[in-house]
PDB file of N, CA and C in Angstrom:
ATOM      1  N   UNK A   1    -128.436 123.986  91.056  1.00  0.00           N
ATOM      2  CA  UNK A   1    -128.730 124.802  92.211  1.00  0.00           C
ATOM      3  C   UNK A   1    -127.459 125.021  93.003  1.00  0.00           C
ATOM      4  N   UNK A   2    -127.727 125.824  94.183  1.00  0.00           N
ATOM      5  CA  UNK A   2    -126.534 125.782  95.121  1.00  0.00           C
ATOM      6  C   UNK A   2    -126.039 124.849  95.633  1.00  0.00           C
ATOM      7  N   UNK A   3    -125.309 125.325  96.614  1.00  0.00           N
ATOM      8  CA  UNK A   3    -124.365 124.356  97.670  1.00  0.00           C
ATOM      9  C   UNK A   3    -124.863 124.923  98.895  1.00  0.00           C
ATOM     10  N   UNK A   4    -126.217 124.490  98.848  1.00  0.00           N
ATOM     11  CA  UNK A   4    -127.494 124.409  99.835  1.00  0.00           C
ATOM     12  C   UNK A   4    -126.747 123.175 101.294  1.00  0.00           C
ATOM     13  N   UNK A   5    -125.919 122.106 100.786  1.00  0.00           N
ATOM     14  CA  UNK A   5    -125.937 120.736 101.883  1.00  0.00           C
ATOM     15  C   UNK A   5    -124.559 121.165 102.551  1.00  0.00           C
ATOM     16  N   UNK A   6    -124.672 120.436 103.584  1.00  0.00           N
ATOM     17  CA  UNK A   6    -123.074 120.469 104.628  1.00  0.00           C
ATOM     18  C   UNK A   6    -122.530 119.872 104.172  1.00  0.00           C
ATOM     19  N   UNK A   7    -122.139 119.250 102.896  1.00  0.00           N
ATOM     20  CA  UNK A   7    -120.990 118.955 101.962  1.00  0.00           C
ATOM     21  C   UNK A   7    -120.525 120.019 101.889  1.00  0.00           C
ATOM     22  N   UNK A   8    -120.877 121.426 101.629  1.00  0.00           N
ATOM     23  CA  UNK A   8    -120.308 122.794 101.158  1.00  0.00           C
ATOM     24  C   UNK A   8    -119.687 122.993 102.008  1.00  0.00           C
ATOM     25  N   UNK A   9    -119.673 122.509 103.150  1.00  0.00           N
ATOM     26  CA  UNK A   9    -119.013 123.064 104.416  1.00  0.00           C
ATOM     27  C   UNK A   9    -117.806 121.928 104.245  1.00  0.00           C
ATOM     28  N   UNK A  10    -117.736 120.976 104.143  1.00  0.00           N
ATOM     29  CA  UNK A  10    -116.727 119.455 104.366  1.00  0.00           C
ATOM     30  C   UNK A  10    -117.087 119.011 105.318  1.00  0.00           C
ATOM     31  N   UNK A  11    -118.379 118.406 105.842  1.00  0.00           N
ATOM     32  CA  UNK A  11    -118.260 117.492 106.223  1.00  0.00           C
ATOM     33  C   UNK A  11    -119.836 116.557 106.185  1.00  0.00           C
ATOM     34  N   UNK A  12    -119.824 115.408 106.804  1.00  0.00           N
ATOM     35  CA  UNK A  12    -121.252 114.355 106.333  1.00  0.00           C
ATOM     36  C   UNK A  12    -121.644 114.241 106.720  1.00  0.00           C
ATOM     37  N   UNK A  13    -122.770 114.644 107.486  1.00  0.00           N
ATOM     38  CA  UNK A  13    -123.869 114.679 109.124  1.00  0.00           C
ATOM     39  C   UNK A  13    -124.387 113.397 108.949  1.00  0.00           C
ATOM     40  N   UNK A  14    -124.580 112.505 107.459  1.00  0.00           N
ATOM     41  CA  UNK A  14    -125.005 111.164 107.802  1.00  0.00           C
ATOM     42  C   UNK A  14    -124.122 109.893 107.811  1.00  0.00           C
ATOM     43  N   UNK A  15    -122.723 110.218 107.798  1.00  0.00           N
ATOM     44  CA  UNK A  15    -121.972 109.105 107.554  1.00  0.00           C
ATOM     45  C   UNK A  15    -122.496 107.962 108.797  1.00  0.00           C
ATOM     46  N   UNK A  16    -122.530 108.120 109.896  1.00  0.00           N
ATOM     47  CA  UNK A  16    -123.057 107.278 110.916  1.00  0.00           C
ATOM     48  C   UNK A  16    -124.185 106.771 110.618  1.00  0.00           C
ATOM     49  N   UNK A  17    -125.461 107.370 109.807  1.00  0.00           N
ATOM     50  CA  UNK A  17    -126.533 106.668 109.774  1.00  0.00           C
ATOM     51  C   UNK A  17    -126.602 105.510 108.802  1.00  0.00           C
ATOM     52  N   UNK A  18    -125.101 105.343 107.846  1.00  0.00           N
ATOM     53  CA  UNK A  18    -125.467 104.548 106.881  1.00  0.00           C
ATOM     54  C   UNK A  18    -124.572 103.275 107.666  1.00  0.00           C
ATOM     55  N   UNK A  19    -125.471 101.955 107.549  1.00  0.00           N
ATOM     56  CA  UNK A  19    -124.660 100.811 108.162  1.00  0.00           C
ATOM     57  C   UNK A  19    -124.316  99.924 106.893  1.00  0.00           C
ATOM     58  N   UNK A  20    -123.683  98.484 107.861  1.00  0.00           N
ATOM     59  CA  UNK A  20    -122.959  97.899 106.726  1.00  0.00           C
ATOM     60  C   UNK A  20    -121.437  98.083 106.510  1.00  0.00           C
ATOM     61  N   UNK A  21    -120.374  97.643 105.773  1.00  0.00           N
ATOM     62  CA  UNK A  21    -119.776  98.089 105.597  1.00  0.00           C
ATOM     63  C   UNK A  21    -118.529  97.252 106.312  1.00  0.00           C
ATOM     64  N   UNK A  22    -116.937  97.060 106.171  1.00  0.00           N
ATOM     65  CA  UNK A  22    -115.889  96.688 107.174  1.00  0.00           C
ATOM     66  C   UNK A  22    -115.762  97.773 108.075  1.00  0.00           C
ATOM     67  N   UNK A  23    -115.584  97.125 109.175  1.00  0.00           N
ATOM     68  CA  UNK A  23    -114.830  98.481 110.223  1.00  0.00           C
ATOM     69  C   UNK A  23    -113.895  99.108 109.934  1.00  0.00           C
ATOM     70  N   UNK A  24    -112.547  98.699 109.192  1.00  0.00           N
ATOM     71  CA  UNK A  24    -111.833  99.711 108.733  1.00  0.00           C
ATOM     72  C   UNK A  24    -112.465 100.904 107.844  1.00  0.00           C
ATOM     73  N   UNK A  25    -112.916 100.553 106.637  1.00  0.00           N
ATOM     74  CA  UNK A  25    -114.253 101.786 105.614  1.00  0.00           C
ATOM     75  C   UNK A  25    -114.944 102.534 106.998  1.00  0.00           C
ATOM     76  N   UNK A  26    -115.460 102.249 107.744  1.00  0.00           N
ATOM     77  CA  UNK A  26    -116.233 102.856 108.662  1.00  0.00           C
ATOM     78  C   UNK A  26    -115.225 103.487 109.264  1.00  0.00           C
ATOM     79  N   UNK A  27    -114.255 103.382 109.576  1.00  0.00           N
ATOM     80  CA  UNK A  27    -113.043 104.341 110.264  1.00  0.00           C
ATOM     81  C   UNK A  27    -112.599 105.501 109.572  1.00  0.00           C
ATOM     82  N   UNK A  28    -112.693 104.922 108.566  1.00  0.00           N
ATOM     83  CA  UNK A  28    -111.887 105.699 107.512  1.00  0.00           C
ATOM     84  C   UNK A  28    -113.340 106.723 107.219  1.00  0.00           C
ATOM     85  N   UNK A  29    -114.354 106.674 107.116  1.00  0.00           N
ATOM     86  CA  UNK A  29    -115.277 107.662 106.731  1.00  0.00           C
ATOM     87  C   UNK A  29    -115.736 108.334 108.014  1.00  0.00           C
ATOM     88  N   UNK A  30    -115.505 107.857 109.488  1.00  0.00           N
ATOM     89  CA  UNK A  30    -115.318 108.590 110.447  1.00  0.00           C
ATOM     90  C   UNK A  30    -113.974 109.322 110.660  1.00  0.00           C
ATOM     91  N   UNK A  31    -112.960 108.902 109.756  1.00  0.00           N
ATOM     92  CA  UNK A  31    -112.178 110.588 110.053  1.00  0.00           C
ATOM     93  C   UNK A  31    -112.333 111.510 109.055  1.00  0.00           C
ATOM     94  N   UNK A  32    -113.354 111.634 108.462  1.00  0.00           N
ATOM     95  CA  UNK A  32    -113.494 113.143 107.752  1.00  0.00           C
ATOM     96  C   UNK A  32    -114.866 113.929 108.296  1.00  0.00           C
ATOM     97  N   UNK A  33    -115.455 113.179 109.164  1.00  0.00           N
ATOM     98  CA  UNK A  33    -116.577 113.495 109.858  1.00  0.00           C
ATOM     99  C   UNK A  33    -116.259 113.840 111.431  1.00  0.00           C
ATOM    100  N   UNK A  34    -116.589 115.509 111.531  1.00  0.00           N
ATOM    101  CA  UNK A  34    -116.418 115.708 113.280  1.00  0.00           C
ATOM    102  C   UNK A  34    -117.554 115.111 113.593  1.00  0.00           C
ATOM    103  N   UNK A  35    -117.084 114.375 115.271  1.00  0.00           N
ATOM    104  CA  UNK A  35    -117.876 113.834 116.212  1.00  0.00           C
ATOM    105  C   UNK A  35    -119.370 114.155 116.377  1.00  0.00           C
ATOM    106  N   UNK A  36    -119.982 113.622 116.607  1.00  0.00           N
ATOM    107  CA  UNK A  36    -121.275 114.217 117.470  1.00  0.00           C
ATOM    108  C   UNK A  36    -122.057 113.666 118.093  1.00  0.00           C
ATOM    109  N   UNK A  37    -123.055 114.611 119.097  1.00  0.00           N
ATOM    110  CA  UNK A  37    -122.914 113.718 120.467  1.00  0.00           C
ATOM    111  C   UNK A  37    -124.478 112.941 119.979  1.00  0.00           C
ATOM    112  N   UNK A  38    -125.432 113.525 118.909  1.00  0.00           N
ATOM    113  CA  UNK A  38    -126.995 113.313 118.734  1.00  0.00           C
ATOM    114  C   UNK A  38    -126.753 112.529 117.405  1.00  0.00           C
ATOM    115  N   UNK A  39    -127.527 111.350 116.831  1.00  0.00           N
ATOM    116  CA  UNK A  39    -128.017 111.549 115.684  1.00  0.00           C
ATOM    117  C   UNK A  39    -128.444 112.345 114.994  1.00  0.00           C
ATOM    118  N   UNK A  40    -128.249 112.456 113.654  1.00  0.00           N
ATOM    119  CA  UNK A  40    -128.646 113.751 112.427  1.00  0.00           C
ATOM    120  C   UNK A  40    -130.293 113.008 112.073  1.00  0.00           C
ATOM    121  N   UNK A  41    -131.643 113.123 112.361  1.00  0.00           N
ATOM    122  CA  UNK A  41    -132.684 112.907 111.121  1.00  0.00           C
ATOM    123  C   UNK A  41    -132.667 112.992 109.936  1.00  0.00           C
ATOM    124  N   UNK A  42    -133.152 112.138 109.164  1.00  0.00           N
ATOM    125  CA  UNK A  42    -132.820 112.269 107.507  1.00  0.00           C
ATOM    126  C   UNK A  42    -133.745 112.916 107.103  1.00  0.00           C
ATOM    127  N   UNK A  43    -134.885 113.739 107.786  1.00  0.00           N
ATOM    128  CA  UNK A  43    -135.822 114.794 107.783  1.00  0.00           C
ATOM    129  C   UNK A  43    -136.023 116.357 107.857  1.00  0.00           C
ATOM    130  N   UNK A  44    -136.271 116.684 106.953  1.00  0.00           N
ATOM    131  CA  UNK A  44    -136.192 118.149 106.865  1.00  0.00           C
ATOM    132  C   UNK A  44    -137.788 119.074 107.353  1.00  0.00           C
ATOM    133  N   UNK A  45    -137.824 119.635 108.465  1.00  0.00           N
ATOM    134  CA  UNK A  45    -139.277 119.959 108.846  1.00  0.00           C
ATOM    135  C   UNK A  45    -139.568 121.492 108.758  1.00  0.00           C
ATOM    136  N   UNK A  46    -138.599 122.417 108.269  1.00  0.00           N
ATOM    137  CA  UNK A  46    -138.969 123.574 107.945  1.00  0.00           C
ATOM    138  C   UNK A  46    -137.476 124.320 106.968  1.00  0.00           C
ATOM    139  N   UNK A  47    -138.463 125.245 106.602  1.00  0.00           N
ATOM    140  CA  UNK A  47    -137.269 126.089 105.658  1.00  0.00           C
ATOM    141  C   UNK A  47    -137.794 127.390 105.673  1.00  0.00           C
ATOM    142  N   UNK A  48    -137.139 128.047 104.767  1.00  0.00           N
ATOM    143  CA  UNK A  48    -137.121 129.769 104.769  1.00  0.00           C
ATOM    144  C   UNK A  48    -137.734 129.600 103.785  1.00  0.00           C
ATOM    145  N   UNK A  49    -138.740 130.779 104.296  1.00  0.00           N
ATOM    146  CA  UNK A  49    -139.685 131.379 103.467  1.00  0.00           C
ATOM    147  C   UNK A  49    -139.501 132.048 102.039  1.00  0.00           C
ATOM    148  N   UNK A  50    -139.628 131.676 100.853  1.00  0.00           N
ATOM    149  CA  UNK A  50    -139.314 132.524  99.687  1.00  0.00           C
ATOM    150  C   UNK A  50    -140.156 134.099  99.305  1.00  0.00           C
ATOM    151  N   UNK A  51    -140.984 133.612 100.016  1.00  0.00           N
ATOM    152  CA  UNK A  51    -142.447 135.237  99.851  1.00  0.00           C
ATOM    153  C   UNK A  51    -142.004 136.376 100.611  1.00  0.00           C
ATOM    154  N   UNK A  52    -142.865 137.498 100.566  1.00  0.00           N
ATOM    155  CA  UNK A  52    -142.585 138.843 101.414  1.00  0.00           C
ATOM    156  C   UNK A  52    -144.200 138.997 101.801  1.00  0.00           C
ATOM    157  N   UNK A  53    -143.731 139.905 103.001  1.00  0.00           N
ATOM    158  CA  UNK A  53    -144.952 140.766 103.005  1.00  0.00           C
ATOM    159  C   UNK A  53    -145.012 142.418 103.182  1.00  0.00           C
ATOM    160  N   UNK A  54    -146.122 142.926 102.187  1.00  0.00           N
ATOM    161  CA  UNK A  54    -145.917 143.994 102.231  1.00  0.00           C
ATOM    162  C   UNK A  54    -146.783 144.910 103.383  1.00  0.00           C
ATOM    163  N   UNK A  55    -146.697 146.120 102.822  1.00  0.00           N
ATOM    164  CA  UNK A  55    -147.162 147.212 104.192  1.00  0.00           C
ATOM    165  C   UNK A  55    -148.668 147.005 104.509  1.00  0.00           C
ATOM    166  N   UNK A  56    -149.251 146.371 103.550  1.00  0.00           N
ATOM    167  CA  UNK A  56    -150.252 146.134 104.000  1.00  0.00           C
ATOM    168  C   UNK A  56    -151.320 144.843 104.211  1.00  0.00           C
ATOM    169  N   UNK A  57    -149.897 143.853 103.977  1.00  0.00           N
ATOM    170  CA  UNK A  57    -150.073 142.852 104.750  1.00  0.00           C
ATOM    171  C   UNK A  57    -150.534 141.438 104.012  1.00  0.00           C
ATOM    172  N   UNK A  58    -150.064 142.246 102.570  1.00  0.00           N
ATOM    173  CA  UNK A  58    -150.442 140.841 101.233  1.00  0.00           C
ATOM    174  C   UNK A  58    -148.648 139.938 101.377  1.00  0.00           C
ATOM    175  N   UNK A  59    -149.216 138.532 101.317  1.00  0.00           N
ATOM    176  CA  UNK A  59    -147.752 137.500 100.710  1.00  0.00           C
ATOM    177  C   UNK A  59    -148.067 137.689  99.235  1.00  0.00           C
ATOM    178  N   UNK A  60    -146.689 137.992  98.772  1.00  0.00           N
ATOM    179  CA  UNK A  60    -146.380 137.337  97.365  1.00  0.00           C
ATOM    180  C   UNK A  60    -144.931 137.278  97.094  1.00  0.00           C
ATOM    181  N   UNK A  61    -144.571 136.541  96.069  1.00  0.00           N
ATOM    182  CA  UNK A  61    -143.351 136.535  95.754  1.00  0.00           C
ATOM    183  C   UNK A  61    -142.633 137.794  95.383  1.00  0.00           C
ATOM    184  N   UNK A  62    -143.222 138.889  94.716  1.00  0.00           N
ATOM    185  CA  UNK A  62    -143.033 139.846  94.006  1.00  0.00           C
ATOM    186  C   UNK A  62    -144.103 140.772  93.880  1.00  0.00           C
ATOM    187  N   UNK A  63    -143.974 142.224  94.122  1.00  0.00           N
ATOM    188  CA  UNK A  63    -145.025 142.972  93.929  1.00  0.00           C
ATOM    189  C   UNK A  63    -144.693 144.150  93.131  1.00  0.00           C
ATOM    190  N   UNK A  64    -145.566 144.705  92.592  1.00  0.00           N
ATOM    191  CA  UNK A  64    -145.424 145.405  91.664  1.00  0.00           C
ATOM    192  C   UNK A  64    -146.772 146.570  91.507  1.00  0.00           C
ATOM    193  N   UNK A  65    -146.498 147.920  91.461  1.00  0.00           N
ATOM    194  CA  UNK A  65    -147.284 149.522  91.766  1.00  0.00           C
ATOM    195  C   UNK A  65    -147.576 150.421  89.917  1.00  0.00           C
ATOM    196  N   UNK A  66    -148.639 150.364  89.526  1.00  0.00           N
ATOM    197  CA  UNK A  66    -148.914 150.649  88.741  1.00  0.00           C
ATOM    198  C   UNK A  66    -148.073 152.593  88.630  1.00  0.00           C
ATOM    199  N   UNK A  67    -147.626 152.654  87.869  1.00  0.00           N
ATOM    200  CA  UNK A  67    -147.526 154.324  87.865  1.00  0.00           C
ATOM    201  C   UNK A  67    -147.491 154.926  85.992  1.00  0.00           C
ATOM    202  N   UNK A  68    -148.224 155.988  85.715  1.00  0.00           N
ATOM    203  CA  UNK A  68    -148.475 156.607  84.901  1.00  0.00           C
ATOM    204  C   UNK A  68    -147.098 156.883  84.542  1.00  0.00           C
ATOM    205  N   UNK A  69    -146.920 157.107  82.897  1.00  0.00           N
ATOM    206  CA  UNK A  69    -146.010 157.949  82.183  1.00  0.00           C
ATOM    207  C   UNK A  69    -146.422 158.176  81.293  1.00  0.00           C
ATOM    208  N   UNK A  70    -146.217 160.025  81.065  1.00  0.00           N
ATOM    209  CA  UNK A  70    -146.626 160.609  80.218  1.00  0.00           C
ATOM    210  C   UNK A  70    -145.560 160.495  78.799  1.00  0.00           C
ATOM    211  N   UNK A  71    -145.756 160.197  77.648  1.00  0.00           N
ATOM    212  CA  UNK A  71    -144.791 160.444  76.640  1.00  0.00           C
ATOM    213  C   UNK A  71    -145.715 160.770  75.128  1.00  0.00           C
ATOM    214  N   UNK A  72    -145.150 161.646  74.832  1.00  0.00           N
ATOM    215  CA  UNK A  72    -145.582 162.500  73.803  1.00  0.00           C
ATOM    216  C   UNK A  72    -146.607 162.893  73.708  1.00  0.00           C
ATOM    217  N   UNK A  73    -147.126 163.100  74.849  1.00  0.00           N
ATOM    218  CA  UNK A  73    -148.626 163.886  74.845  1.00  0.00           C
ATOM    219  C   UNK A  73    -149.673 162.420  75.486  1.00  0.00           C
ATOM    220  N   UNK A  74    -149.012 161.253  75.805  1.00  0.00           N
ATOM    221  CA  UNK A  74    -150.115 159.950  75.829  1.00  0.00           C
ATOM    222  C   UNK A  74    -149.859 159.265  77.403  1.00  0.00           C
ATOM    223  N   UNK A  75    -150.454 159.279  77.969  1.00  0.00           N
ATOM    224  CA  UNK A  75    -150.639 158.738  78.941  1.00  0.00           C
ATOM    225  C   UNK A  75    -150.486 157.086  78.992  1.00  0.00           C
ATOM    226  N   UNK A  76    -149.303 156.804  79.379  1.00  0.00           N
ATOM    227  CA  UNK A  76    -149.297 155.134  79.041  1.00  0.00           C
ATOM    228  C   UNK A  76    -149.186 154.713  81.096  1.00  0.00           C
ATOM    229  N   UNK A  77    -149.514 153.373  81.177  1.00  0.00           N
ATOM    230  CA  UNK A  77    -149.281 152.912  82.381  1.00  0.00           C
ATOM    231  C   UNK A  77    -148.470 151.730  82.132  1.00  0.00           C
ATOM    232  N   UNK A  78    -147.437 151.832  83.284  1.00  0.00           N
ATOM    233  CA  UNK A  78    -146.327 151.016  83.444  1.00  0.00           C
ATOM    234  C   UNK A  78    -146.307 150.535  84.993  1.00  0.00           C
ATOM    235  N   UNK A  79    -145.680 148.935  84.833  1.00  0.00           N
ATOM    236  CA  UNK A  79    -145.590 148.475  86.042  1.00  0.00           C
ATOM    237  C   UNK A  79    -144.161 148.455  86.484  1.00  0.00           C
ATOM    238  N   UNK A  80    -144.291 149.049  88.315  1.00  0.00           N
ATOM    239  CA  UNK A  80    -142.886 148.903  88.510  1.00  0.00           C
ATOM    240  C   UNK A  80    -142.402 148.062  89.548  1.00  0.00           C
ATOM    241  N   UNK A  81    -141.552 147.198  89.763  1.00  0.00           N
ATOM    242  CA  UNK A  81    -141.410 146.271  90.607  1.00  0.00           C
ATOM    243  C   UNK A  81    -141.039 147.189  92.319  1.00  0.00           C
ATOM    244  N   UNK A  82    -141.923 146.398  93.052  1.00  0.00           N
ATOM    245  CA  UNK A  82    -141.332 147.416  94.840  1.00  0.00           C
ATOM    246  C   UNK A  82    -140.120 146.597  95.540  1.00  0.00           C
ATOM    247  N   UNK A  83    -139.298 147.005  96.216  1.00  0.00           N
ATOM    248  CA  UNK A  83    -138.043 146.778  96.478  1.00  0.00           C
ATOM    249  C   UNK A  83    -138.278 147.165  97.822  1.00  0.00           C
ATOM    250  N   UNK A  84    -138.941 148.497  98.130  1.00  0.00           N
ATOM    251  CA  UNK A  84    -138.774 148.789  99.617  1.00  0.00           C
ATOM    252  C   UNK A  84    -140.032 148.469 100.779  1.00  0.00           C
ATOM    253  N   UNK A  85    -139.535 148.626 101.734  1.00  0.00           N
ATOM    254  CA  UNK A  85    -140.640 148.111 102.825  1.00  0.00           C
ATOM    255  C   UNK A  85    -141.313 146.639 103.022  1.00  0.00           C
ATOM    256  N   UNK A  86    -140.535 145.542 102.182  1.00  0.00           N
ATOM    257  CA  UNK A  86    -140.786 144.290 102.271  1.00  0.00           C
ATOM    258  C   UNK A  86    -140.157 143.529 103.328  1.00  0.00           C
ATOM    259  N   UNK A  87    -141.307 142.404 103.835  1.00  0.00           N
ATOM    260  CA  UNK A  87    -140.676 141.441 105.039  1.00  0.00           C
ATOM    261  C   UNK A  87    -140.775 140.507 104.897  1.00  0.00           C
ATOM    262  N   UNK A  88    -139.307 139.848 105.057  1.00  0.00           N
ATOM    263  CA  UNK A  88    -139.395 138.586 104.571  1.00  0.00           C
ATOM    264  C   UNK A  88    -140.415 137.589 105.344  1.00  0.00           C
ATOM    265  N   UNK A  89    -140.978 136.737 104.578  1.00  0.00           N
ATOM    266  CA  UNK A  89    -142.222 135.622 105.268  1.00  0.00           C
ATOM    267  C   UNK A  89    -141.484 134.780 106.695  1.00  0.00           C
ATOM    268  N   UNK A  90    -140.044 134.745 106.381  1.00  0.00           N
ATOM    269  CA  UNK A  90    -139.557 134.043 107.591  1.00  0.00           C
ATOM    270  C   UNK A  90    -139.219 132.213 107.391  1.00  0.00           C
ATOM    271  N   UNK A  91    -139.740 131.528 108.920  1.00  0.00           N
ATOM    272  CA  UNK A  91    -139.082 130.052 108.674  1.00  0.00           C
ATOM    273  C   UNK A  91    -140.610 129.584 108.592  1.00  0.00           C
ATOM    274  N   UNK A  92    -140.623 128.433 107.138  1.00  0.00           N
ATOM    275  CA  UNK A  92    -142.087 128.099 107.389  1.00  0.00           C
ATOM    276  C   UNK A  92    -142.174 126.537 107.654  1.00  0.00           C
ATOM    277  N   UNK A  93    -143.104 125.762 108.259  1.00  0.00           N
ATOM    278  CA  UNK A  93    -143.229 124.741 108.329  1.00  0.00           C
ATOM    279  C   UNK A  93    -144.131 123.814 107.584  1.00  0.00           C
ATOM    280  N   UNK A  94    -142.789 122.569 107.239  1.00  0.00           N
ATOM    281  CA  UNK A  94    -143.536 121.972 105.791  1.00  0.00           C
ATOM    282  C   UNK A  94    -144.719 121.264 106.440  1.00  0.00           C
ATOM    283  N   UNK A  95    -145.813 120.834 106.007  1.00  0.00           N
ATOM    284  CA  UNK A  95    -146.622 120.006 106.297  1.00  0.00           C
ATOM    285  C   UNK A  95    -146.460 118.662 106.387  1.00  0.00           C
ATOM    286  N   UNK A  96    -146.083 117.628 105.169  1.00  0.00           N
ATOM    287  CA  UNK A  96    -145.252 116.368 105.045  1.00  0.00           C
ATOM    288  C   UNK A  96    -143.862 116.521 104.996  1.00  0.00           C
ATOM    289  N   UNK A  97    -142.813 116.320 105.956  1.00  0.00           N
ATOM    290  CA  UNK A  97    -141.631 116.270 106.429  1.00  0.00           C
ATOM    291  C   UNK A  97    -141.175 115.826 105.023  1.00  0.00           C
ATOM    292  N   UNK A  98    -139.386 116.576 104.160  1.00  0.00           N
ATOM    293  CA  UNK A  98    -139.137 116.229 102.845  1.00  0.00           C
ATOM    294  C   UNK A  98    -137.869 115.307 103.453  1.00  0.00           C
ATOM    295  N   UNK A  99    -137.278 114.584 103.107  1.00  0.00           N
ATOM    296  CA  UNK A  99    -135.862 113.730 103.113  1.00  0.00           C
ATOM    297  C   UNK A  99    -134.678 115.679 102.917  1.00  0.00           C
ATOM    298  N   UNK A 100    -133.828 115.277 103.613  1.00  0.00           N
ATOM    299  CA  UNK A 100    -132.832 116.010 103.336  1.00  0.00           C
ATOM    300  C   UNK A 100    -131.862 115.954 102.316  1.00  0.00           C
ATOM    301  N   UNK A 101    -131.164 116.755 101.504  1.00  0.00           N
ATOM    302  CA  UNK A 101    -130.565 116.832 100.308  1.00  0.00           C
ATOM    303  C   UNK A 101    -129.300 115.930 100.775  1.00  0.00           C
ATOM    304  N   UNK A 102    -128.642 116.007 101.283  1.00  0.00           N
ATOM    305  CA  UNK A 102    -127.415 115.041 101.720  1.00  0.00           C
ATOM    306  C   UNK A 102    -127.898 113.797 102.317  1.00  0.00           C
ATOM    307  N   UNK A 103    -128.868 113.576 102.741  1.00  0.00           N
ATOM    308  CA  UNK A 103    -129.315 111.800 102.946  1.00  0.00           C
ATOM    309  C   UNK A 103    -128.904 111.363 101.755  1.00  0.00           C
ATOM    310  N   UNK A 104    -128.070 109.874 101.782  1.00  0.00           N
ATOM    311  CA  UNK A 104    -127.609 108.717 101.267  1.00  0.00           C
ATOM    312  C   UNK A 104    -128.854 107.947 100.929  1.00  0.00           C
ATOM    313  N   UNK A 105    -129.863 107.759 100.059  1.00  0.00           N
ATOM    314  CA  UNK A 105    -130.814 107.072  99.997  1.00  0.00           C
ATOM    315  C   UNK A 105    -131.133 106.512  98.538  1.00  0.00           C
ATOM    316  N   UNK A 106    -131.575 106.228  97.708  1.00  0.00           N
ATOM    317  CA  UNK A 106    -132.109 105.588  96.778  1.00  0.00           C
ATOM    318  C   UNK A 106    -133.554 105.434  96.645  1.00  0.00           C
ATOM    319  N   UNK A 107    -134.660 106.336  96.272  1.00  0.00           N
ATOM    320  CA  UNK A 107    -135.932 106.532  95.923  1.00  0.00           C
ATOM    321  C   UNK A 107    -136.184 105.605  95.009  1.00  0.00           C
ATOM    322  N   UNK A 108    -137.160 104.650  95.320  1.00  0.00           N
ATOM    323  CA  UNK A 108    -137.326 103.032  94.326  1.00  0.00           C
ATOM    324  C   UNK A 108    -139.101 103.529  94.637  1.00  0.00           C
ATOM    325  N   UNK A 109    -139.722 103.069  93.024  1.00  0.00           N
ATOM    326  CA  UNK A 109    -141.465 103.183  93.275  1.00  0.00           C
ATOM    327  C   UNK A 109    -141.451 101.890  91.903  1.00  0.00           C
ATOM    328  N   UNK A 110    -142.198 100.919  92.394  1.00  0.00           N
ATOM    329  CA  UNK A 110    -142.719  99.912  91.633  1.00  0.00           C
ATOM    330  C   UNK A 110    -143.535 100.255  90.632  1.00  0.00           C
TER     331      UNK A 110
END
């Protein structure tokens, strides 16, 4: 996939949340990290919408308009994908909060 995380950018919104460690290592991974004044959550509670909506008000990922072509005398039907007049669904909100892609964590299930 992409370079979706603020690694892509250079820098580590969770270096502070991970403890442990000598104070020098902790120095040293606070200078590649700008300051900040809040904690980062290791929680992700909404994202962009992948769907559209069209003119008349259906979500789908993709829509598509039946149209006739005539060839050699035969009436065939073909589907054509729509491109115009779509809106994007927007920011949606997840229901169960996901961990964020750059959290430092280790997923363990017995």
């Amino acid at each position: 996939m992409g370079a979706s995380g603020s690694k892509a950018r250079g820098l580590w919104p969770f270096a502070s949340a991970a403890g442990g460690g000598s104070p020098e290592a902790a120095g040293a991974e606070q200078a590649l990290v700008r300051p900040r004044g809040r904690a980062v959550p290791p929680f992700v509670f909404t994202r962009r919408g992948s769907m559209f909506y069209d003119e008349d008000g259906d979500l789908a990922h993709e829509f598509y308009e039946e149209t006739i072509v005539t060839k050699n005398g035969q009436k065939r039907a073909k589907l054509r994908r729509v491109h115009k007049n779509l809106i994007p669904q927007g920011i949606v909100k997840l229901d169960p909060p996901r961990i964020h892609v750059d959290f430092p964590v280790i997923l363990y299930e017995v």
